[in-house]
PDB file of N, CA and C in Angstrom:
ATOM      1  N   UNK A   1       4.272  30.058 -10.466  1.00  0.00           N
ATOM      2  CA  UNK A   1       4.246  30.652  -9.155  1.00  0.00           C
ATOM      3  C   UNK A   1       5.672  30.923  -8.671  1.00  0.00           C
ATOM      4  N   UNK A   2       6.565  30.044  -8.855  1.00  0.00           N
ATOM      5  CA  UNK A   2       7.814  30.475  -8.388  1.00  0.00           C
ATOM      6  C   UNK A   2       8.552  31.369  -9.243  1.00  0.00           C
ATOM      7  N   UNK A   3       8.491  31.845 -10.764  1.00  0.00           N
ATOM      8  CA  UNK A   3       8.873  32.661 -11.502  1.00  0.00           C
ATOM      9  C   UNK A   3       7.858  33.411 -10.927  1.00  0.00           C
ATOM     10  N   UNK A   4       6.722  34.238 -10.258  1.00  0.00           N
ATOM     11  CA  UNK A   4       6.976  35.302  -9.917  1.00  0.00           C
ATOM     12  C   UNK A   4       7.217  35.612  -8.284  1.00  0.00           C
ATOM     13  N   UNK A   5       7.550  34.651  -8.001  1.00  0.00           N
ATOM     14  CA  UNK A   5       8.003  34.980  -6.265  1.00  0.00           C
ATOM     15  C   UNK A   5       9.432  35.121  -6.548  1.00  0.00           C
ATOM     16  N   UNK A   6       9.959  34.596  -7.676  1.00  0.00           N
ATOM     17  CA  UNK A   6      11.650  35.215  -7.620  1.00  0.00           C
ATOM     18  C   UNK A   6      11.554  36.642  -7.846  1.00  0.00           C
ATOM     19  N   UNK A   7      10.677  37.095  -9.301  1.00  0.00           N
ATOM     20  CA  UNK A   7      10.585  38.182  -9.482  1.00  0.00           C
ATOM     21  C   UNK A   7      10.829  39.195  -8.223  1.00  0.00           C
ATOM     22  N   UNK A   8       9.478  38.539  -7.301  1.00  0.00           N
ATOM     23  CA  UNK A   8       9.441  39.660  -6.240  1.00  0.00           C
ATOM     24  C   UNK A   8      10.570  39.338  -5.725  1.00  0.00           C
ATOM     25  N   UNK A   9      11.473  38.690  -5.209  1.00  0.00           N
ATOM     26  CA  UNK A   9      12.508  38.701  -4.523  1.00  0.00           C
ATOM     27  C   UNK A   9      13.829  39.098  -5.233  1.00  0.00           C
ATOM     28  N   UNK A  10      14.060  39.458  -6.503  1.00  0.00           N
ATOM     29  CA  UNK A  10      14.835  39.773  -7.448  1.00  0.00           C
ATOM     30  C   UNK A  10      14.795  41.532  -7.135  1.00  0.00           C
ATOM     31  N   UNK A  11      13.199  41.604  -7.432  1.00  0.00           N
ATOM     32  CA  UNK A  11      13.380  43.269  -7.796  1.00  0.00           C
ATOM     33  C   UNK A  11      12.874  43.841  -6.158  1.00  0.00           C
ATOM     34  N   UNK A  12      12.767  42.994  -5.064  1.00  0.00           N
ATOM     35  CA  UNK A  12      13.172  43.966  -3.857  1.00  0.00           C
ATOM     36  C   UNK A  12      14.775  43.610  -3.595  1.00  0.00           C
ATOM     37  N   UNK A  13      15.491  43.178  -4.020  1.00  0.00           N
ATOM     38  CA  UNK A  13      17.079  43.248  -3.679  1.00  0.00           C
ATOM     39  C   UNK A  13      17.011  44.659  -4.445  1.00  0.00           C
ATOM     40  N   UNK A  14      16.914  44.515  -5.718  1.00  0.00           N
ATOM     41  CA  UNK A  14      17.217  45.439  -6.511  1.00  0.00           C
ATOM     42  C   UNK A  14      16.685  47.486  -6.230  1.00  0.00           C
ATOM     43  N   UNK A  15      15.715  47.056  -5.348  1.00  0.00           N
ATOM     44  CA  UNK A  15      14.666  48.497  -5.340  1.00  0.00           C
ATOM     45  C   UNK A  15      15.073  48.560  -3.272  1.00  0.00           C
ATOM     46  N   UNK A  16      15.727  47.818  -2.485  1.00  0.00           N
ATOM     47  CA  UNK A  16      15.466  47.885  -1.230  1.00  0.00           C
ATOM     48  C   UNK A  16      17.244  48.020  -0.175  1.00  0.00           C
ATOM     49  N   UNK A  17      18.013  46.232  -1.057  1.00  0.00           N
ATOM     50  CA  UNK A  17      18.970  46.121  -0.093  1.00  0.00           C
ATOM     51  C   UNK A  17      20.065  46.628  -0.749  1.00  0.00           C
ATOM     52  N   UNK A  18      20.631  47.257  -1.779  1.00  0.00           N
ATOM     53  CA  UNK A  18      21.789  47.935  -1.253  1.00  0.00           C
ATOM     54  C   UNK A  18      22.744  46.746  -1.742  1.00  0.00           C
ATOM     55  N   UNK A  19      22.475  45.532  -2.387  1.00  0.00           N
ATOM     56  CA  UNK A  19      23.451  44.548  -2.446  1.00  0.00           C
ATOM     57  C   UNK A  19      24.422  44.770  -3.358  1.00  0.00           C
ATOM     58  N   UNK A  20      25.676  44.327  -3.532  1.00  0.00           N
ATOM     59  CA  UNK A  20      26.445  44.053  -4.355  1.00  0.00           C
ATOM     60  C   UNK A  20      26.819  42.748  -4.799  1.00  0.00           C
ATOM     61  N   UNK A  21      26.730  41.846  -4.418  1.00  0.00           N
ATOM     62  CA  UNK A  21      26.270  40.309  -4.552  1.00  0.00           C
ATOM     63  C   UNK A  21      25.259  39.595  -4.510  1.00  0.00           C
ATOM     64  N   UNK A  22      24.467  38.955  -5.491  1.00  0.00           N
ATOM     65  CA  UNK A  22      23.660  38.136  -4.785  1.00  0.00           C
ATOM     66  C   UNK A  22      23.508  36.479  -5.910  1.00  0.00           C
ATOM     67  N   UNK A  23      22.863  36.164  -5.328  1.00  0.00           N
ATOM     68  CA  UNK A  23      22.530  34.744  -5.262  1.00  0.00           C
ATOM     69  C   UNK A  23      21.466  34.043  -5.721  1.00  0.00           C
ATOM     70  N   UNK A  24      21.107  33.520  -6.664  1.00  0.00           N
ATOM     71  CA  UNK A  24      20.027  32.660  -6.953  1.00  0.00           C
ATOM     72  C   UNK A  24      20.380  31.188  -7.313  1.00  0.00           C
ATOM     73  N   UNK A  25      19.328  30.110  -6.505  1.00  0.00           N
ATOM     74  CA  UNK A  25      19.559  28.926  -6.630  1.00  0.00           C
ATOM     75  C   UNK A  25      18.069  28.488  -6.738  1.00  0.00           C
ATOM     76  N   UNK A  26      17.976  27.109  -8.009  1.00  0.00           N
ATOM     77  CA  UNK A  26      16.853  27.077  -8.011  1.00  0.00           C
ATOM     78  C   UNK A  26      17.326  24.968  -8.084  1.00  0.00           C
ATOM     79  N   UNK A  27      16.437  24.512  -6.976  1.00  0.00           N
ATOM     80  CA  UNK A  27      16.806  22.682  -7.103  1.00  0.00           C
ATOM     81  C   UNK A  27      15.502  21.995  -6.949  1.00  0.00           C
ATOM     82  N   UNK A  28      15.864  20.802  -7.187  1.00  0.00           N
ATOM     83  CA  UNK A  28      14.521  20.047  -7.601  1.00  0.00           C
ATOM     84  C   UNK A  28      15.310  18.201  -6.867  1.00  0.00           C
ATOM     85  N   UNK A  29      14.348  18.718  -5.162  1.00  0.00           N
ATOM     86  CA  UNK A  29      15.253  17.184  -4.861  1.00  0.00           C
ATOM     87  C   UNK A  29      14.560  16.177  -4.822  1.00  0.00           C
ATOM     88  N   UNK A  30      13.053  16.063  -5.985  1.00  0.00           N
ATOM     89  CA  UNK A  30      12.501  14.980  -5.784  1.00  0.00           C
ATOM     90  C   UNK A  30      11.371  15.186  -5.541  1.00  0.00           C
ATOM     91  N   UNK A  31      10.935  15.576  -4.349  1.00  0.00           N
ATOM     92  CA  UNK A  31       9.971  15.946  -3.761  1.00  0.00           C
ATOM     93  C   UNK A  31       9.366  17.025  -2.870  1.00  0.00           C
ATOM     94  N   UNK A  32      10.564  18.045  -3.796  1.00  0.00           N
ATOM     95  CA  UNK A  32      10.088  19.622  -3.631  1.00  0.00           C
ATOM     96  C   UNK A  32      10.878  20.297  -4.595  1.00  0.00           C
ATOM     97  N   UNK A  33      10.930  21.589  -4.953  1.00  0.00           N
ATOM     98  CA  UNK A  33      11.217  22.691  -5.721  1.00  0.00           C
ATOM     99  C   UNK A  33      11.867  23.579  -4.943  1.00  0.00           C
ATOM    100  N   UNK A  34      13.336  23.769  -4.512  1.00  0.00           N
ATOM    101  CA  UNK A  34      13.920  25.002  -3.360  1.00  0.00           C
ATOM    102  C   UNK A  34      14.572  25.923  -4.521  1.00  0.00           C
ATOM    103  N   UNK A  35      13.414  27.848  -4.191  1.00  0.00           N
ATOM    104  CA  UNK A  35      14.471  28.282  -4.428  1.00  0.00           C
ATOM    105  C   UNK A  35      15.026  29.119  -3.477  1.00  0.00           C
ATOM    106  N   UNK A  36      16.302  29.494  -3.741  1.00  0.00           N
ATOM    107  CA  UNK A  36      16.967  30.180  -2.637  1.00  0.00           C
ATOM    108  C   UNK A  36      17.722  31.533  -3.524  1.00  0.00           C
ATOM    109  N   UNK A  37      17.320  32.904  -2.579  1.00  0.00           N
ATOM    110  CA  UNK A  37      17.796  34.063  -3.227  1.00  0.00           C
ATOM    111  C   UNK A  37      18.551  34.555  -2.033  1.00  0.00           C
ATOM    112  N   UNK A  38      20.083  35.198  -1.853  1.00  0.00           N
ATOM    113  CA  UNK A  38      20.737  35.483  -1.064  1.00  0.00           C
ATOM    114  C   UNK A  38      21.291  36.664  -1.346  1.00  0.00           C
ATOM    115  N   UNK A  39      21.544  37.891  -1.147  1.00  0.00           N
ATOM    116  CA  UNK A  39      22.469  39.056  -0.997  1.00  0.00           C
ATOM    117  C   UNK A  39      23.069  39.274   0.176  1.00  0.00           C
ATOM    118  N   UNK A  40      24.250  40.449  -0.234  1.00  0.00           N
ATOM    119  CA  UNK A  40      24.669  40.807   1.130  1.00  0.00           C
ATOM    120  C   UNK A  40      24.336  42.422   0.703  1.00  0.00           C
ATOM    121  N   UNK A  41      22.957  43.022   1.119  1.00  0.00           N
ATOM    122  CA  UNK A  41      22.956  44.068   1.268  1.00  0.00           C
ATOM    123  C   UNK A  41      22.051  44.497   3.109  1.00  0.00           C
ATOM    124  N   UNK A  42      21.439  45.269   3.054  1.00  0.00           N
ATOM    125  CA  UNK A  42      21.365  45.378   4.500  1.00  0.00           C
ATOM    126  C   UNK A  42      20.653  45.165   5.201  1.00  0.00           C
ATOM    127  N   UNK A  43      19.993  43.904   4.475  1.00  0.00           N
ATOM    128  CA  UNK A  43      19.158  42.610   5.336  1.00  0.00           C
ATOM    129  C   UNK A  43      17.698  43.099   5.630  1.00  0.00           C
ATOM    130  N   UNK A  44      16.874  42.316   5.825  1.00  0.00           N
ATOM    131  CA  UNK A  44      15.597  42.642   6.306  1.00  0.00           C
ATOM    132  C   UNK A  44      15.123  41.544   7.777  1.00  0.00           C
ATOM    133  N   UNK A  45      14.523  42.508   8.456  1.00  0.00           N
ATOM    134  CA  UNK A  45      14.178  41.533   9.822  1.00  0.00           C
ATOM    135  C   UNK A  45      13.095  40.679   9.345  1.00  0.00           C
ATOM    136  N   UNK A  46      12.941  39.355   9.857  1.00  0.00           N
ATOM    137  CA  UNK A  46      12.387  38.370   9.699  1.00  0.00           C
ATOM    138  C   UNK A  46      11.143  38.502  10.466  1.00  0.00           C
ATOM    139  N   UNK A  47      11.269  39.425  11.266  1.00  0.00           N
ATOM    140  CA  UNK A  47       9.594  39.502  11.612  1.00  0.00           C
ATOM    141  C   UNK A  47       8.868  40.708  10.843  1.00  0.00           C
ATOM    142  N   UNK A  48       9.237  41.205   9.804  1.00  0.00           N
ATOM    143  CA  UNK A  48       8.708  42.086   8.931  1.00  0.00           C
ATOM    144  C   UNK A  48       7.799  41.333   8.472  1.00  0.00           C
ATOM    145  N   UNK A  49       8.469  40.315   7.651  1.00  0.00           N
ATOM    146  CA  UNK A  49       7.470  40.004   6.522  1.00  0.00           C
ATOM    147  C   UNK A  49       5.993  39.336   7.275  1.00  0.00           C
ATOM    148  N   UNK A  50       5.986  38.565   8.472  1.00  0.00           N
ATOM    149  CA  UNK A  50       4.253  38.275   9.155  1.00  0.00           C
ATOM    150  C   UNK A  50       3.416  39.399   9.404  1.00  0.00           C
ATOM    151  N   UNK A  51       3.977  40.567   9.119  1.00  0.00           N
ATOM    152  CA  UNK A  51       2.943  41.782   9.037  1.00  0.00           C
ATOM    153  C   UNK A  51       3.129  42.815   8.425  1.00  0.00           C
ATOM    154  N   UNK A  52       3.574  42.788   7.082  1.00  0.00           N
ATOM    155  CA  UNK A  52       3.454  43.466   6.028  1.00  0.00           C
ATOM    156  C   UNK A  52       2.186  43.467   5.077  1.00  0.00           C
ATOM    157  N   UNK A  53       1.481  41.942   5.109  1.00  0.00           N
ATOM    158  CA  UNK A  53       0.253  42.180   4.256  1.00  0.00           C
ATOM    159  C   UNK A  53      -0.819  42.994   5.009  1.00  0.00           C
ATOM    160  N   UNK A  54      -0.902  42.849   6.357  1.00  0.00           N
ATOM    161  CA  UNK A  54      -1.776  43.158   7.075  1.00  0.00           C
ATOM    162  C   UNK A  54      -1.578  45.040   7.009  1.00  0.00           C
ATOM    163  N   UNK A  55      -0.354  45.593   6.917  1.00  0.00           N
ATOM    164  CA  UNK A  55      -0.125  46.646   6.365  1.00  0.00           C
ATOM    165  C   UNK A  55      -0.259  47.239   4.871  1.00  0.00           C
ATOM    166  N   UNK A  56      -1.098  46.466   3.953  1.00  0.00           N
ATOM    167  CA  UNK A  56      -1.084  47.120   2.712  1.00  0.00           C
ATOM    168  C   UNK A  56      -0.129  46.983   1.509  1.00  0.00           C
ATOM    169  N   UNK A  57       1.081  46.477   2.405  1.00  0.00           N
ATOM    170  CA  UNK A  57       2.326  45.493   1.972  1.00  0.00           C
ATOM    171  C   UNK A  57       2.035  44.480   1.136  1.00  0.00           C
ATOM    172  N   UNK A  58       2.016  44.301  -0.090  1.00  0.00           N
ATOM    173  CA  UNK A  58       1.295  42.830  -1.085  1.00  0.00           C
ATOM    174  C   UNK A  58       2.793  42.143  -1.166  1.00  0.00           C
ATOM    175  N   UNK A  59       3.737  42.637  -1.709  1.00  0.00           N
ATOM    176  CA  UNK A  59       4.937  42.051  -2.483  1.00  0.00           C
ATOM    177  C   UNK A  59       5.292  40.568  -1.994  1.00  0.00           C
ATOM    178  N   UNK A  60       6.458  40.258  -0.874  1.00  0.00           N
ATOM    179  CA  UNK A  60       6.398  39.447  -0.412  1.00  0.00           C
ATOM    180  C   UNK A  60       5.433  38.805   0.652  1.00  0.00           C
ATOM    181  N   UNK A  61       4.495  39.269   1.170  1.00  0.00           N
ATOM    182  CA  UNK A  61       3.620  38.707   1.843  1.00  0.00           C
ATOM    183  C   UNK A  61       2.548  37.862   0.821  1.00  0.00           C
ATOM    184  N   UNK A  62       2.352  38.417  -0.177  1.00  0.00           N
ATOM    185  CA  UNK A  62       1.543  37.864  -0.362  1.00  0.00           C
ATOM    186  C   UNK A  62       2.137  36.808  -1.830  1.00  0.00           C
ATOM    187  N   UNK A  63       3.016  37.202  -2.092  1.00  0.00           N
ATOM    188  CA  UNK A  63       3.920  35.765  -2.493  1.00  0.00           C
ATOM    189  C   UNK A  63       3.776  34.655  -1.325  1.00  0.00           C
ATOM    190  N   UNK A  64       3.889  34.332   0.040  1.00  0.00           N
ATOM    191  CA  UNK A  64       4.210  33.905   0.912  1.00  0.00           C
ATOM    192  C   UNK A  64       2.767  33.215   0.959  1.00  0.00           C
ATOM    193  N   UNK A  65       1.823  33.620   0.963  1.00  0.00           N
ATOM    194  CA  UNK A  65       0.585  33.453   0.660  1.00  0.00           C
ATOM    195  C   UNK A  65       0.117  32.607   0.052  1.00  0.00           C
ATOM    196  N   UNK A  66       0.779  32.727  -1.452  1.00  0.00           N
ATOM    197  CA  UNK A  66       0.619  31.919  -1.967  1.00  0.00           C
ATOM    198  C   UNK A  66       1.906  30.435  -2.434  1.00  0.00           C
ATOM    199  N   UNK A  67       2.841  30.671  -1.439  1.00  0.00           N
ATOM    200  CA  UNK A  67       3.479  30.041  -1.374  1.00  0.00           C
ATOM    201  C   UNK A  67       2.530  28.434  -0.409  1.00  0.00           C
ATOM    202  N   UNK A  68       2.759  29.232   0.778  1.00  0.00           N
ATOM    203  CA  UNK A  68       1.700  28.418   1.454  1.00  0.00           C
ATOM    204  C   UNK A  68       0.401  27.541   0.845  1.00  0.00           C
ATOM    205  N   UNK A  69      -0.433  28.310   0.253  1.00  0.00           N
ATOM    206  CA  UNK A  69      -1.262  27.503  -0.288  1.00  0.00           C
ATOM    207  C   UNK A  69      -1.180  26.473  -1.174  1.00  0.00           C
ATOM    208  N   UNK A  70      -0.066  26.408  -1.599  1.00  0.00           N
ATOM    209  CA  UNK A  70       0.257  24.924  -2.656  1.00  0.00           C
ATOM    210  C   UNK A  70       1.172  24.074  -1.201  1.00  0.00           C
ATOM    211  N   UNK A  71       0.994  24.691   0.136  1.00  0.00           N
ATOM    212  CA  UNK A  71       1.789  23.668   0.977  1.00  0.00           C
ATOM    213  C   UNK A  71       2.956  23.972   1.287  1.00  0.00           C
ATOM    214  N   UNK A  72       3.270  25.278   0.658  1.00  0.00           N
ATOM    215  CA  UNK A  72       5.310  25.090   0.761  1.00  0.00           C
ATOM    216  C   UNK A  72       5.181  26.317   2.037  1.00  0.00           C
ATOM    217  N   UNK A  73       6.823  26.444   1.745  1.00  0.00           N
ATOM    218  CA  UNK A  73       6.971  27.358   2.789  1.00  0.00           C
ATOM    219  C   UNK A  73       8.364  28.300   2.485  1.00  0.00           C
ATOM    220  N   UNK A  74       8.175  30.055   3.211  1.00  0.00           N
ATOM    221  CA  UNK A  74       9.173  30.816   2.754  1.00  0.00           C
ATOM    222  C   UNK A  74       9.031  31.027   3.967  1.00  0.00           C
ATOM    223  N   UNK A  75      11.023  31.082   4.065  1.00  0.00           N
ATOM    224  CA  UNK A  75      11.785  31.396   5.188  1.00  0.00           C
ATOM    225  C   UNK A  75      12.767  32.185   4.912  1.00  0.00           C
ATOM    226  N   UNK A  76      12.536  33.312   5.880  1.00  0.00           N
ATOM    227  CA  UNK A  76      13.451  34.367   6.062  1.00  0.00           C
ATOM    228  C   UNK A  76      15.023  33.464   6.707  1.00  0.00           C
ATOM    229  N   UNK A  77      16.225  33.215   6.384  1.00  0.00           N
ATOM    230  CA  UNK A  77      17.246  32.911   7.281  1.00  0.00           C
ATOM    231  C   UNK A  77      18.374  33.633   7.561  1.00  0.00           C
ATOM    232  N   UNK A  78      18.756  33.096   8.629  1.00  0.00           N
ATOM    233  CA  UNK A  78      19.873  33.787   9.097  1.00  0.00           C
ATOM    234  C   UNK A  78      21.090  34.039   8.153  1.00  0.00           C
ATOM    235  N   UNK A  79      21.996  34.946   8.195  1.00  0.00           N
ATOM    236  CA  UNK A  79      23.183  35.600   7.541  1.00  0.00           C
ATOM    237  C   UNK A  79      24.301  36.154   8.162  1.00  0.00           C
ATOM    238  N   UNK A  80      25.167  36.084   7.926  1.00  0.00           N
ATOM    239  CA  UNK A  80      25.933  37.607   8.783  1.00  0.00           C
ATOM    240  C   UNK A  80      25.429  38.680   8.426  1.00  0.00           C
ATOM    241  N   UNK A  81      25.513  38.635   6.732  1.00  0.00           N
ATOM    242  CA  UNK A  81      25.123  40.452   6.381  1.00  0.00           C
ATOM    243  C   UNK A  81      24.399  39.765   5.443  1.00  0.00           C
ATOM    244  N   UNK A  82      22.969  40.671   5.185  1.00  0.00           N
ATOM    245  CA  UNK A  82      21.868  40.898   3.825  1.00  0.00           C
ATOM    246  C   UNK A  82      21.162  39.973   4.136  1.00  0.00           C
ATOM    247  N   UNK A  83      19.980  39.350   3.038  1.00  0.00           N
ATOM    248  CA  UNK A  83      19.287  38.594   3.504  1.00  0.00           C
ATOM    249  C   UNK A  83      19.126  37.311   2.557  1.00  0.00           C
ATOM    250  N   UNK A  84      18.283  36.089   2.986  1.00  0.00           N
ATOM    251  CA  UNK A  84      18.509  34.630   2.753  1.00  0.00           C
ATOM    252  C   UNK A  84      17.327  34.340   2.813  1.00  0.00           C
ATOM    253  N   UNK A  85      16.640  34.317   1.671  1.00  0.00           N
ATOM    254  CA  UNK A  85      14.908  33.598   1.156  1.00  0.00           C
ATOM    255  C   UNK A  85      15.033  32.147   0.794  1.00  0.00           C
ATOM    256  N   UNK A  86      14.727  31.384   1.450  1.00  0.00           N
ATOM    257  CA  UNK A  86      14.393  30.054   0.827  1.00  0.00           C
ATOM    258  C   UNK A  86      12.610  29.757   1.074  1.00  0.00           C
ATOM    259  N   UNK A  87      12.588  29.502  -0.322  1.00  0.00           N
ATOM    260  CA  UNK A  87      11.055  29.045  -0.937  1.00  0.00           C
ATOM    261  C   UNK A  87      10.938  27.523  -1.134  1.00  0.00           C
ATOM    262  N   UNK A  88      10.010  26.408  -0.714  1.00  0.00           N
ATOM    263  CA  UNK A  88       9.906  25.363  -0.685  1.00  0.00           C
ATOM    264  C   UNK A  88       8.818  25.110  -1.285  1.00  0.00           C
ATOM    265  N   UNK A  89       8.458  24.190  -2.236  1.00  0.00           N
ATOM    266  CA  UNK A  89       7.408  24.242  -2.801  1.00  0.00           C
ATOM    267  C   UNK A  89       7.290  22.776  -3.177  1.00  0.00           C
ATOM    268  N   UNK A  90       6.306  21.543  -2.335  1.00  0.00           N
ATOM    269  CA  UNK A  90       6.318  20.270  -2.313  1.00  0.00           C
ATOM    270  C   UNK A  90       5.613  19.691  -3.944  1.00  0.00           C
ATOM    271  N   UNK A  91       6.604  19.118  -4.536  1.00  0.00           N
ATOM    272  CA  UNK A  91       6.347  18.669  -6.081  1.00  0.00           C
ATOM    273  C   UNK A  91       4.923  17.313  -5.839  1.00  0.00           C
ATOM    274  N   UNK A  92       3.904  17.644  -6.449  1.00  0.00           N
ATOM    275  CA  UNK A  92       2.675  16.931  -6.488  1.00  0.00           C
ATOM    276  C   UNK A  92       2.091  15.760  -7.576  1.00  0.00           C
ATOM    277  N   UNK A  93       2.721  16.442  -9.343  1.00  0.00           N
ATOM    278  CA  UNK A  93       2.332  15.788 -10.185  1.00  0.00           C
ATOM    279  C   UNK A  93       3.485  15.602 -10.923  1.00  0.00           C
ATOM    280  N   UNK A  94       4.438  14.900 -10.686  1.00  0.00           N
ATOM    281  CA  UNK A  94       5.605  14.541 -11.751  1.00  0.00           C
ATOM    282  C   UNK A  94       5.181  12.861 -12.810  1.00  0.00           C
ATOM    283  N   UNK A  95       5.454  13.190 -13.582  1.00  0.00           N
ATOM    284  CA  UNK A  95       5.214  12.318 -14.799  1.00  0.00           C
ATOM    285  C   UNK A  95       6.161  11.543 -14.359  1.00  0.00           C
ATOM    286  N   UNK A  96       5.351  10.111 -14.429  1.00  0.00           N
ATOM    287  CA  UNK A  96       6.293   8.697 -14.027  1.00  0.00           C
ATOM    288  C   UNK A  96       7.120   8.586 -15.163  1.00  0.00           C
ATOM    289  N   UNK A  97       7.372   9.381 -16.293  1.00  0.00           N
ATOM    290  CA  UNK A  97       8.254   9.020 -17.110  1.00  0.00           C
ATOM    291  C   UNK A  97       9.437  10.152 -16.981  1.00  0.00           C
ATOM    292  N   UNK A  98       9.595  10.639 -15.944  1.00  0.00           N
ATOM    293  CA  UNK A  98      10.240  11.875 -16.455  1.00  0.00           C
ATOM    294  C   UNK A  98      12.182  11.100 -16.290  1.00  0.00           C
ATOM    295  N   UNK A  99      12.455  12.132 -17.388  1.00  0.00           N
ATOM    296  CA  UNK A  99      13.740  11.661 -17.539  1.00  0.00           C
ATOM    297  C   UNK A  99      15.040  11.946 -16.950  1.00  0.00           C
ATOM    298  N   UNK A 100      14.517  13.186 -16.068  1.00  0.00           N
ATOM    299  CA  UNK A 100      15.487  13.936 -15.227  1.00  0.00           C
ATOM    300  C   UNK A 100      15.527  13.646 -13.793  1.00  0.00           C
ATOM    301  N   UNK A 101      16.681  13.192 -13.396  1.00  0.00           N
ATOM    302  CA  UNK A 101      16.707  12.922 -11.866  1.00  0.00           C
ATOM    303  C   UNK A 101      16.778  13.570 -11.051  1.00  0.00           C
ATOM    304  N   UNK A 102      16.454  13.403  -9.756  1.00  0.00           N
ATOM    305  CA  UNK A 102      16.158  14.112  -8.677  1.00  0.00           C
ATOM    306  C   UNK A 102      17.400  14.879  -8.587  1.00  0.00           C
ATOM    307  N   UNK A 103      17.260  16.109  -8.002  1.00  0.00           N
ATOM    308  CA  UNK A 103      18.512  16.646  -7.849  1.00  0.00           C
ATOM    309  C   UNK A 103      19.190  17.713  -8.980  1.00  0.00           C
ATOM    310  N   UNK A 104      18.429  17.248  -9.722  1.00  0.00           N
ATOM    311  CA  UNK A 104      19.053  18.159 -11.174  1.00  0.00           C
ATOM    312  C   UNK A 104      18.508  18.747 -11.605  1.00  0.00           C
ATOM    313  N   UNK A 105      19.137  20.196 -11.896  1.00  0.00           N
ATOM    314  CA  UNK A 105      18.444  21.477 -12.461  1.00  0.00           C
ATOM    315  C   UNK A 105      17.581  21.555 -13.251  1.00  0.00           C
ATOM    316  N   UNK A 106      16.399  21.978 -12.791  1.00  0.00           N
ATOM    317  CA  UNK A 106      14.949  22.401 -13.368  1.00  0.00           C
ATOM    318  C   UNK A 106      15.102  22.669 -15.110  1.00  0.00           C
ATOM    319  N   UNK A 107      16.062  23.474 -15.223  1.00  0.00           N
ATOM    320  CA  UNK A 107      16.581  24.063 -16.617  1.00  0.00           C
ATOM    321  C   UNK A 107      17.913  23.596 -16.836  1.00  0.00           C
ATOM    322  N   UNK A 108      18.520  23.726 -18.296  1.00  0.00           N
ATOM    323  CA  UNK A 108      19.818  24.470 -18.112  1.00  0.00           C
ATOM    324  C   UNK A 108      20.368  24.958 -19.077  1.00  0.00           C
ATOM    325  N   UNK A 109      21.237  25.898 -18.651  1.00  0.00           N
ATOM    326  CA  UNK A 109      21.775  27.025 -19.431  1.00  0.00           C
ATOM    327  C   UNK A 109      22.670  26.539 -20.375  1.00  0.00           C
ATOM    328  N   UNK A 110      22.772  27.334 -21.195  1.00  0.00           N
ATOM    329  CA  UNK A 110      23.386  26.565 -22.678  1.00  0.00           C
ATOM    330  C   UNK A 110      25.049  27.315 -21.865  1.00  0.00           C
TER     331      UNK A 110
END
């Protein structure tokens, strides 16, 4: 679920804001999953996205959708310039054996 809510938030930077920078962060503090996608291109208003599905709009609304339904939550935030997605997604079934500590990257890159 969160590989394709980045998607959608990857390829509307790419198809919408105009960015020349952006940002992906993906953390794991235990007892949630944050990811966070940031550009500085030319931002989107935060009251778009509560009525875009209701418009025919699927992309991020209905990522949001289903963000919600596992409990989490996506927030539009504040910026100077472009825009700031953080996705929260409350971790439910972690294996009492797991070997990776809180805090530390989901993956990592060679």
């Amino acid at each position: 679920m969160l590989f394709a809510t980045a998607r959608e938030l990857l390829g509307n930077v790419a198809r919408h804001a105009r960015a020349t920078r952006l940002r992906v962060a993906l953390r794991d503090t235990g007892t949630a999953v944050i990811l966070e996608v940031q550009d500085d291109g030319v931002g989107l208003d935060p009251g778009l996205l509560s009525g875009r599905l209701a418009e025919g709009h699927i992309g991020l609304a209905s990522q949001r959708t289903r963000v919600e339904a596992l409990g989490g939550t996506m927030e539009l935030l504040p910026v100077e310039r472009g825009t700031r997605v953080r996705v929260t997604v409350p971790v439910t079934d972690r294996p009492a054996s797991s070997d990776r500590a809180a805090g530390a990257p989901a993956t990592e890159a060679p």
